[in-house]
C-alpha atoms as a PDB file:
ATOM      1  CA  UNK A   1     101.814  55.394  88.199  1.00  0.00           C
ATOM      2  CA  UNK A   2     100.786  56.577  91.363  1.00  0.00           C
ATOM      3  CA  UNK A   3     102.968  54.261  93.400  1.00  0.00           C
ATOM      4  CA  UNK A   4     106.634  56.315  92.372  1.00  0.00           C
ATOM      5  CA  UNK A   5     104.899  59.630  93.564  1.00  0.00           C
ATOM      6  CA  UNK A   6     105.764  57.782  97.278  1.00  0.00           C
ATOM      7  CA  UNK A   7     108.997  56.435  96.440  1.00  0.00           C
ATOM      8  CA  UNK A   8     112.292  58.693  97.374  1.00  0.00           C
ATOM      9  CA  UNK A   9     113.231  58.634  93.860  1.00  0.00           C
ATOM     10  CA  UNK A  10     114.875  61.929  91.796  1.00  0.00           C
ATOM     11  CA  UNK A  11     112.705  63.320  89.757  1.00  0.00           C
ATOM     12  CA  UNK A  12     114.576  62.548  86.783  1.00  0.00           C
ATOM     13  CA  UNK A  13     114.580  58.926  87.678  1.00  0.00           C
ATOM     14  CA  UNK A  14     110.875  58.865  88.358  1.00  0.00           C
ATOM     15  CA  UNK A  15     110.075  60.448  84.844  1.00  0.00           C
ATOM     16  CA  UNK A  16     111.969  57.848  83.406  1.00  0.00           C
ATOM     17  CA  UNK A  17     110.354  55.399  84.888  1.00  0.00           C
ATOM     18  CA  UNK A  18     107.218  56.935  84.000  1.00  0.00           C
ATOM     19  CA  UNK A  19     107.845  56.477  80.296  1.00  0.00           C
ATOM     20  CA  UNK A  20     109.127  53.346  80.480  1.00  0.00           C
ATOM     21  CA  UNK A  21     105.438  51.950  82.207  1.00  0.00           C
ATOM     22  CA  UNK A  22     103.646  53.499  79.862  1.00  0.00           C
ATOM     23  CA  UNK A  23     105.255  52.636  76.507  1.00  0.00           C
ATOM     24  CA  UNK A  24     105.262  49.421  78.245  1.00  0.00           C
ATOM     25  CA  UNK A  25     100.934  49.629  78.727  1.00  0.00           C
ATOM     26  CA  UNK A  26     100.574  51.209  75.467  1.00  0.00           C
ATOM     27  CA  UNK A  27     102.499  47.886  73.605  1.00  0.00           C
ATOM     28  CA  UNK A  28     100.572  45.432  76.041  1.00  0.00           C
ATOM     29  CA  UNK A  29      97.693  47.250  74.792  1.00  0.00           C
ATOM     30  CA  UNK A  30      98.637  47.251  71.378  1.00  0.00           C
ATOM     31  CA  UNK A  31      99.877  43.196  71.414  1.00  0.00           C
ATOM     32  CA  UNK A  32      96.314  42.586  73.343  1.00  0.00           C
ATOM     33  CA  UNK A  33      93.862  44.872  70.565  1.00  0.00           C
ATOM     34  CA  UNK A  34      95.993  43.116  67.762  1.00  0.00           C
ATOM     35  CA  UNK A  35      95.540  39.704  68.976  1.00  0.00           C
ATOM     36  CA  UNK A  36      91.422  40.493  69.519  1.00  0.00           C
ATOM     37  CA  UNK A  37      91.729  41.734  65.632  1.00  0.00           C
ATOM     38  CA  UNK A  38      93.369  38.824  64.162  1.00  0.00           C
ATOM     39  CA  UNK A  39      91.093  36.410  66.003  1.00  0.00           C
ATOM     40  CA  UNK A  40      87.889  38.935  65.185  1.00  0.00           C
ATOM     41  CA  UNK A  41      88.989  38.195  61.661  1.00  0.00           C
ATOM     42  CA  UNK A  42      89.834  35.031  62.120  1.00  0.00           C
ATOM     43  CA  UNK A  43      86.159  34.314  63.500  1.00  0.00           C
ATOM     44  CA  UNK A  44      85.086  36.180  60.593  1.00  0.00           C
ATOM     45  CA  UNK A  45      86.774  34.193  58.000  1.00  0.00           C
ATOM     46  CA  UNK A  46      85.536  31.199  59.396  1.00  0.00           C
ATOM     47  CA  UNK A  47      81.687  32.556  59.555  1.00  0.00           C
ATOM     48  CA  UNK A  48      82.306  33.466  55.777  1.00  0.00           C
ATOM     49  CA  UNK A  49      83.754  29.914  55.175  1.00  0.00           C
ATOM     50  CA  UNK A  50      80.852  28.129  57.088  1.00  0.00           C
ATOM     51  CA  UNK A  51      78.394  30.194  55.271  1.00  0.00           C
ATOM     52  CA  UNK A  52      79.988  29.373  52.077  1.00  0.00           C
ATOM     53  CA  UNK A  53      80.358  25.748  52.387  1.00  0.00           C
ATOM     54  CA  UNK A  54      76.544  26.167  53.328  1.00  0.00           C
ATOM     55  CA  UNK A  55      75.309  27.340  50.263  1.00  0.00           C
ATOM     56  CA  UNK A  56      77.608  25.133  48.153  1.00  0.00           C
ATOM     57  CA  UNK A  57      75.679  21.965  49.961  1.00  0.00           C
ATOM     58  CA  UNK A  58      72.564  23.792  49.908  1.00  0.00           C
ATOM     59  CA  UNK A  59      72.992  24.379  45.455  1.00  0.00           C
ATOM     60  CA  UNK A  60      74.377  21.018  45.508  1.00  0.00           C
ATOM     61  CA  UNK A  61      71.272  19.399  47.198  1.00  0.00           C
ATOM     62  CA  UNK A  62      68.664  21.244  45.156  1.00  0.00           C
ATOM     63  CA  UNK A  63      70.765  20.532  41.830  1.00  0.00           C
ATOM     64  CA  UNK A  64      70.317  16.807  42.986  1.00  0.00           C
ATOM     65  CA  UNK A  65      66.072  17.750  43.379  1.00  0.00           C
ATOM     66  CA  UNK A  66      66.119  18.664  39.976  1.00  0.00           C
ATOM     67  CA  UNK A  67      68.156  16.220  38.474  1.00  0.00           C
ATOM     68  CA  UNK A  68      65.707  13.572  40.807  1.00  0.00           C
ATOM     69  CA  UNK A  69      62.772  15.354  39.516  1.00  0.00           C
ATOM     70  CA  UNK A  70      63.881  15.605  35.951  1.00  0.00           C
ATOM     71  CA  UNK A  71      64.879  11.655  35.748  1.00  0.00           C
ATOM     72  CA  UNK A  72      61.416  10.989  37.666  1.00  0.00           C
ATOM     73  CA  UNK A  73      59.638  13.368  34.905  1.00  0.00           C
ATOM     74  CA  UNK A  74      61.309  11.791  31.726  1.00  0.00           C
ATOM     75  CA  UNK A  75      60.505   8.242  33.094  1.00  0.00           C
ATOM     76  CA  UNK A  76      56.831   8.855  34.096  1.00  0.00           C
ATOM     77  CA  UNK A  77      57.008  10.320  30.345  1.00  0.00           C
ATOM     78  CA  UNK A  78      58.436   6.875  28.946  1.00  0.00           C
ATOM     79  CA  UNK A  79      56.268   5.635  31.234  1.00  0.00           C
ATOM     80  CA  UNK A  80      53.391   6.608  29.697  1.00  0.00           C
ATOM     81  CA  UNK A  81      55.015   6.405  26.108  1.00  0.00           C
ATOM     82  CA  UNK A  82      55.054   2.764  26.678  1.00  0.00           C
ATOM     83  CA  UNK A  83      52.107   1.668  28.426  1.00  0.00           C
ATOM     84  CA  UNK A  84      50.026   3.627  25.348  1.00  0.00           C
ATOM     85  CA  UNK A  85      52.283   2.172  22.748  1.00  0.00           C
ATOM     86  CA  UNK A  86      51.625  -1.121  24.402  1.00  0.00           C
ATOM     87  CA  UNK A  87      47.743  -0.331  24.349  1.00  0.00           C
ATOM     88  CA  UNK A  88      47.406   0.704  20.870  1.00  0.00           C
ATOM     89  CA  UNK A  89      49.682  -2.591  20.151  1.00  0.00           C
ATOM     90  CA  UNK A  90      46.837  -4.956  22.215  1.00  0.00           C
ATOM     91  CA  UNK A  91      44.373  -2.881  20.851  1.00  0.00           C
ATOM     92  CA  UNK A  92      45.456  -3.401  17.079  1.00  0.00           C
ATOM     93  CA  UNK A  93      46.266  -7.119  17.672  1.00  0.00           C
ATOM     94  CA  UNK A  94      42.491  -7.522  19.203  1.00  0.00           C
ATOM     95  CA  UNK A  95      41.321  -6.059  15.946  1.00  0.00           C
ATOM     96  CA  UNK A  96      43.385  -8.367  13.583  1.00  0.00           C
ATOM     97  CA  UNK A  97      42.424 -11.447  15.643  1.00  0.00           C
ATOM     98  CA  UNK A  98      38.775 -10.421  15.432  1.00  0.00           C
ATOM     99  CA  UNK A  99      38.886  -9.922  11.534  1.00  0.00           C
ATOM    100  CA  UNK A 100      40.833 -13.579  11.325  1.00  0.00           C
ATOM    101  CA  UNK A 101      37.429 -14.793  13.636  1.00  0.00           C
ATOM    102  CA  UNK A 102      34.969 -12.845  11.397  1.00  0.00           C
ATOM    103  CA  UNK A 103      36.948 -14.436   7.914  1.00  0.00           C
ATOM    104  CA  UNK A 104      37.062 -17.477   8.941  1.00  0.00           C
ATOM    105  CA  UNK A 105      33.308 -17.834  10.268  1.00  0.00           C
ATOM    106  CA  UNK A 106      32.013 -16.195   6.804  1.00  0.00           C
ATOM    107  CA  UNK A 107      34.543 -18.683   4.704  1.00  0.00           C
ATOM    108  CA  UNK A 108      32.826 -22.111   6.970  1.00  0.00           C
ATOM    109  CA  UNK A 109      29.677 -20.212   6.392  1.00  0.00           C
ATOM    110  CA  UNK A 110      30.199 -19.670   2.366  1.00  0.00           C
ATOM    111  CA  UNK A 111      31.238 -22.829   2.190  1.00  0.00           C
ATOM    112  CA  UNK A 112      28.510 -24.275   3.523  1.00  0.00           C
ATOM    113  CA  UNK A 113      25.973 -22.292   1.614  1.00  0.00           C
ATOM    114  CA  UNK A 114      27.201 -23.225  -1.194  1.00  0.00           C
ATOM    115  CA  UNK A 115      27.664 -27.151  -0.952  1.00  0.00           C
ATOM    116  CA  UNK A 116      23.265 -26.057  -0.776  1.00  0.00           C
ATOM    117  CA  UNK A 117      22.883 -24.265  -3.377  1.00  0.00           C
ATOM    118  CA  UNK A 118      24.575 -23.164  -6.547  1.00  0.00           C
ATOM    119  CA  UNK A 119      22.027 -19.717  -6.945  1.00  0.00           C
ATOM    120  CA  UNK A 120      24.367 -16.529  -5.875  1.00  0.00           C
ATOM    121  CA  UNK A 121      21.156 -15.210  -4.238  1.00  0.00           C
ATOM    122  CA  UNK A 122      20.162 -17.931  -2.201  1.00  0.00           C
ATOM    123  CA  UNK A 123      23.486 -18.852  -1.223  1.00  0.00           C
ATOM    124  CA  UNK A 124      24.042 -15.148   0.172  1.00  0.00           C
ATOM    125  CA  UNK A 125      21.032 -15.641   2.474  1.00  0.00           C
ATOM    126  CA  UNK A 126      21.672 -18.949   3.714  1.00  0.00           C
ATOM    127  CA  UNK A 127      25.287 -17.721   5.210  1.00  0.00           C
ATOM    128  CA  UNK A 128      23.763 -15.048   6.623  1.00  0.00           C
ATOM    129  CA  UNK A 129      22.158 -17.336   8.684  1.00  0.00           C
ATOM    130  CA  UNK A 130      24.987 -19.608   8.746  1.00  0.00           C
ATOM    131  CA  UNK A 131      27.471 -17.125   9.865  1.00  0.00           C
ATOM    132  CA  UNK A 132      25.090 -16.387  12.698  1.00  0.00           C
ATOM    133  CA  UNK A 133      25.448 -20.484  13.878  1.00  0.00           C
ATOM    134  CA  UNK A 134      29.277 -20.250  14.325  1.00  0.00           C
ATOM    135  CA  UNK A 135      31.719 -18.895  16.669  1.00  0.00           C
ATOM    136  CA  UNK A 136      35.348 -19.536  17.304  1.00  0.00           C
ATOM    137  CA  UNK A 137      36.609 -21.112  20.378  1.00  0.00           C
ATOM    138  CA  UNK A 138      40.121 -21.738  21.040  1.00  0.00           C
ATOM    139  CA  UNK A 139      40.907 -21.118  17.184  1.00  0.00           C
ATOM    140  CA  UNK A 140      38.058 -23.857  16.351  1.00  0.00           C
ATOM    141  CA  UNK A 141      34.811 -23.104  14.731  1.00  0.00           C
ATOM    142  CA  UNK A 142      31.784 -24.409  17.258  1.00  0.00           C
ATOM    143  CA  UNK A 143      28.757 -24.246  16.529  1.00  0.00           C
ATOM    144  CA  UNK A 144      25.657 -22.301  18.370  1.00  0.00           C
ATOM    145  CA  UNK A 145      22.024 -22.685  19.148  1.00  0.00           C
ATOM    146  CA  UNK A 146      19.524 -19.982  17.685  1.00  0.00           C
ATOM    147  CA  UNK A 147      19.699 -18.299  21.113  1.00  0.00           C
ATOM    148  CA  UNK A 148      23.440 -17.585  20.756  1.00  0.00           C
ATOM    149  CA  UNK A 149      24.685 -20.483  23.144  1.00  0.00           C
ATOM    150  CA  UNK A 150      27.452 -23.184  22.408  1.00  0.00           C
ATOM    151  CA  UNK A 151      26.655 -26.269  21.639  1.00  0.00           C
ATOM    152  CA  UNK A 152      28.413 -29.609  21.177  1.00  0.00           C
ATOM    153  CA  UNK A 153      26.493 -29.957  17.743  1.00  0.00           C
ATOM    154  CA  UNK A 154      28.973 -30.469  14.377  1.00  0.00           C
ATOM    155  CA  UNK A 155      29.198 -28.244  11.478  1.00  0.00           C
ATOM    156  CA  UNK A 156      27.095 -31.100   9.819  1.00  0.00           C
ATOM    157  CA  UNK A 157      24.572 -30.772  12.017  1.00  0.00           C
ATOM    158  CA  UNK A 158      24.359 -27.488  11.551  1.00  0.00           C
ATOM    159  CA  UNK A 159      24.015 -28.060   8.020  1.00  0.00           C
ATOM    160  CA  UNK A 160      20.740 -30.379   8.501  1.00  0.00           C
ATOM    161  CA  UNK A 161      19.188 -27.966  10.555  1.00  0.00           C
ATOM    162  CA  UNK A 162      19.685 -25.225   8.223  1.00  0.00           C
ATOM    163  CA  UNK A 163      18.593 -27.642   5.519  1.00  0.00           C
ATOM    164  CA  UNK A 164      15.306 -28.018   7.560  1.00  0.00           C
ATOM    165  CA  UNK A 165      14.650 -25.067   8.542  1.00  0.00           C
ATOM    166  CA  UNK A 166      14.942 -22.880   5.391  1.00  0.00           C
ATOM    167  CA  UNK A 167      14.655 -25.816   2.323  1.00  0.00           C
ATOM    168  CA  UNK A 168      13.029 -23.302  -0.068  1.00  0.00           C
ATOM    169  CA  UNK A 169      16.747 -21.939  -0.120  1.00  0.00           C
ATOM    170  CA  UNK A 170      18.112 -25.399  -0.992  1.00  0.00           C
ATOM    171  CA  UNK A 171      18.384 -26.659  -4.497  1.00  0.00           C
ATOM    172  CA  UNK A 172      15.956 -29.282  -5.221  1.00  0.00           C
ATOM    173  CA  UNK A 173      13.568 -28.648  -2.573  1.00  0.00           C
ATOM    174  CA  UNK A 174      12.798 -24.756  -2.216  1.00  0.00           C
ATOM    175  CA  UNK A 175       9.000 -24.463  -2.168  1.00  0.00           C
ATOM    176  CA  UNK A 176       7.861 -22.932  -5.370  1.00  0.00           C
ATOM    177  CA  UNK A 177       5.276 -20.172  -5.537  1.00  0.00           C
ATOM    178  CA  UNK A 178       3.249 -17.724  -8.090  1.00  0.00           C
ATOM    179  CA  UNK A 179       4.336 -15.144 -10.462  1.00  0.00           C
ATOM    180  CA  UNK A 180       1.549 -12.565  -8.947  1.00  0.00           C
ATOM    181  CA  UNK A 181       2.280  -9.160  -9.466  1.00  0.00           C
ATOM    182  CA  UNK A 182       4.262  -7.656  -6.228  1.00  0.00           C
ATOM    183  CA  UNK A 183       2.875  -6.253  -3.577  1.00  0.00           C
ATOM    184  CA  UNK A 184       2.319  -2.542  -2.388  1.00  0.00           C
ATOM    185  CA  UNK A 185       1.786  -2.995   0.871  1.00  0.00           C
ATOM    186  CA  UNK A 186       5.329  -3.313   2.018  1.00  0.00           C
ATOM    187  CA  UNK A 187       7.556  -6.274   3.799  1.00  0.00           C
ATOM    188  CA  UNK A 188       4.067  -8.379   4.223  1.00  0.00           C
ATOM    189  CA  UNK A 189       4.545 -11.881   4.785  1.00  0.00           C
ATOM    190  CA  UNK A 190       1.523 -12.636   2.734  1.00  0.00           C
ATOM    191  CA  UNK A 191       3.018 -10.893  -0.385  1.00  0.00           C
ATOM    192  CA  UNK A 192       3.985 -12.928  -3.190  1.00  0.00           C
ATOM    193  CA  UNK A 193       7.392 -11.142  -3.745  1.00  0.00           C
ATOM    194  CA  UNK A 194       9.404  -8.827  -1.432  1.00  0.00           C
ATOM    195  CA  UNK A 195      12.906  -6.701  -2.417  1.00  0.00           C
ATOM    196  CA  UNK A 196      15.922  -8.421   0.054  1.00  0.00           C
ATOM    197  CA  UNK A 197      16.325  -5.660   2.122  1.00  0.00           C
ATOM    198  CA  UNK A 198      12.187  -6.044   3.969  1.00  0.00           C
ATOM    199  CA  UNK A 199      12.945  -9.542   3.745  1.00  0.00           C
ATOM    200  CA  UNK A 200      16.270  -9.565   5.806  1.00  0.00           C
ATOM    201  CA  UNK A 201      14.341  -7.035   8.756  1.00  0.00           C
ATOM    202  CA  UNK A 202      11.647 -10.070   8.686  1.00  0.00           C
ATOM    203  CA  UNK A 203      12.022 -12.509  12.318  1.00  0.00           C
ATOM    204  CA  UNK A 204      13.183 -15.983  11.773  1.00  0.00           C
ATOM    205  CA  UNK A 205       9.267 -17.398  11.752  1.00  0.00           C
ATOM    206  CA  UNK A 206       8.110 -14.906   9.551  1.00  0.00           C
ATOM    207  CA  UNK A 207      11.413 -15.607   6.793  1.00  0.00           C
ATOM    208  CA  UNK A 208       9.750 -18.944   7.063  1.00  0.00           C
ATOM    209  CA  UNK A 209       6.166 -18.032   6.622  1.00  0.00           C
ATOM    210  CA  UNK A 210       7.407 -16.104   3.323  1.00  0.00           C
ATOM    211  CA  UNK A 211       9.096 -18.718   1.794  1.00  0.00           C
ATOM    212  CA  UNK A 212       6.305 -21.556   2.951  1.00  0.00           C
ATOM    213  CA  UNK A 213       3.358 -19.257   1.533  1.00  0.00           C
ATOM    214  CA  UNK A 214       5.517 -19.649  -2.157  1.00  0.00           C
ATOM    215  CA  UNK A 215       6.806 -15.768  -1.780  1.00  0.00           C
ATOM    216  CA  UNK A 216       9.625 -15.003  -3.949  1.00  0.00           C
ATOM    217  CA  UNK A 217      12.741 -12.368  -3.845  1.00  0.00           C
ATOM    218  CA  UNK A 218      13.667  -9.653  -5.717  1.00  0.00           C
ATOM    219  CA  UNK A 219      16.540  -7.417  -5.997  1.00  0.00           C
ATOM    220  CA  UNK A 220      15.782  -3.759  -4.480  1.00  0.00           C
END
């Protein structure tokens, strides 16, 4: 307020004037510190808003993780439920077709053995050996050589051979041998009698040897 100190102005006039400026400054001040407050807060508010609406997306994205992660867990789970259910299923299905195989290769084999001989005994051992001549192929019984390979040979082929090959099994031409005492050295093919169980860990040629030399079986 320098300036009225120069002007020719009563004294009364330039006190007056005085007060007037400076309630004047003090409400520009005032207006100018209230607007910097209300737009301070106003700056404010919106920080705290911003920050707000950031967390809100932030607990909104990781609930979304977890619900991702939870879906992803309980599938991988049914996942797995399923592709074990579904192995146990093949699994059990390989087992039922593979007793189906075995019943039907020991039923051709019974039924053979016994169209060769009516003696329980005999009959037992000759679809043993039977059973061991079959497979199944395509749900049809085929026949196989002694080495375990198909053949195009018929189940009545098989039957001749096995005829051959053990007739002291078949009735009406199994070989007949002694009554000699049994012997004590063991499963020897030159015994006269041998319990089922030596004679079934025999080889085919020695079986044949047994049976040829007039040996007999006995029950263990």
């Amino acid at each position: 307020m320098d300036f009225l100190k120069d002007m020719e102005l009563p004294e009364e006039v330039k006190t007056q004037l005085t007060e007037k400026l400076e309630k004047y400054a003090e409400e520009k001040v005032s207006q100018e510190v209230s607007g910097l407050k209300a737009k301070n807060e106003e700056l404010i508010a919106e920080k705290k808003r911003a920050n707000q609406e950031k967390e809100e997306a932030y607990a909104k994205a990781k609930s979304e993780e977890e619900r991702i992660a939870q879906e992803n867990g309980q599938f991988k789970e049914l996942y797995e439920a399923q592709k074990q259910e579904t192995s146990q299923l093949r699994q059990t299905i390989e087992q039922m077709n593979a007793s189906v195989k075995e019943q039907k290769l020991q039923s051709q084999a019974s039924k053979i053995a016994s169209q060769m001989t009516k003696d329980t005994a005999r009959a037992k051992l000759l679809e043993k050996e039977i059973a061991q001549r079959l497979t199944v192929v395509d749900d049809e019984i085929k026949v196989l050589d002694e080495s375990g390979q198909l053949t195009v040979s018929t189940i009545d082929d098989l039957s001749g051979t096995i005829r051959q090959s053990y007739p002291f099994l078949v009735d009406g031409s199994q070989a007949q041998g002694g009554g000699a005492a049994r012997s004590q050295g063991g499963a020897e093919v030159s015994a006269k009698e041998m319990n089922r169980s030596d004679w079934e860990a025999l080889d085919h040629r020695e079986k044949h040897e047994f049976f040829n030399k007039g040996g007999k079986l006995v029950n263990d």
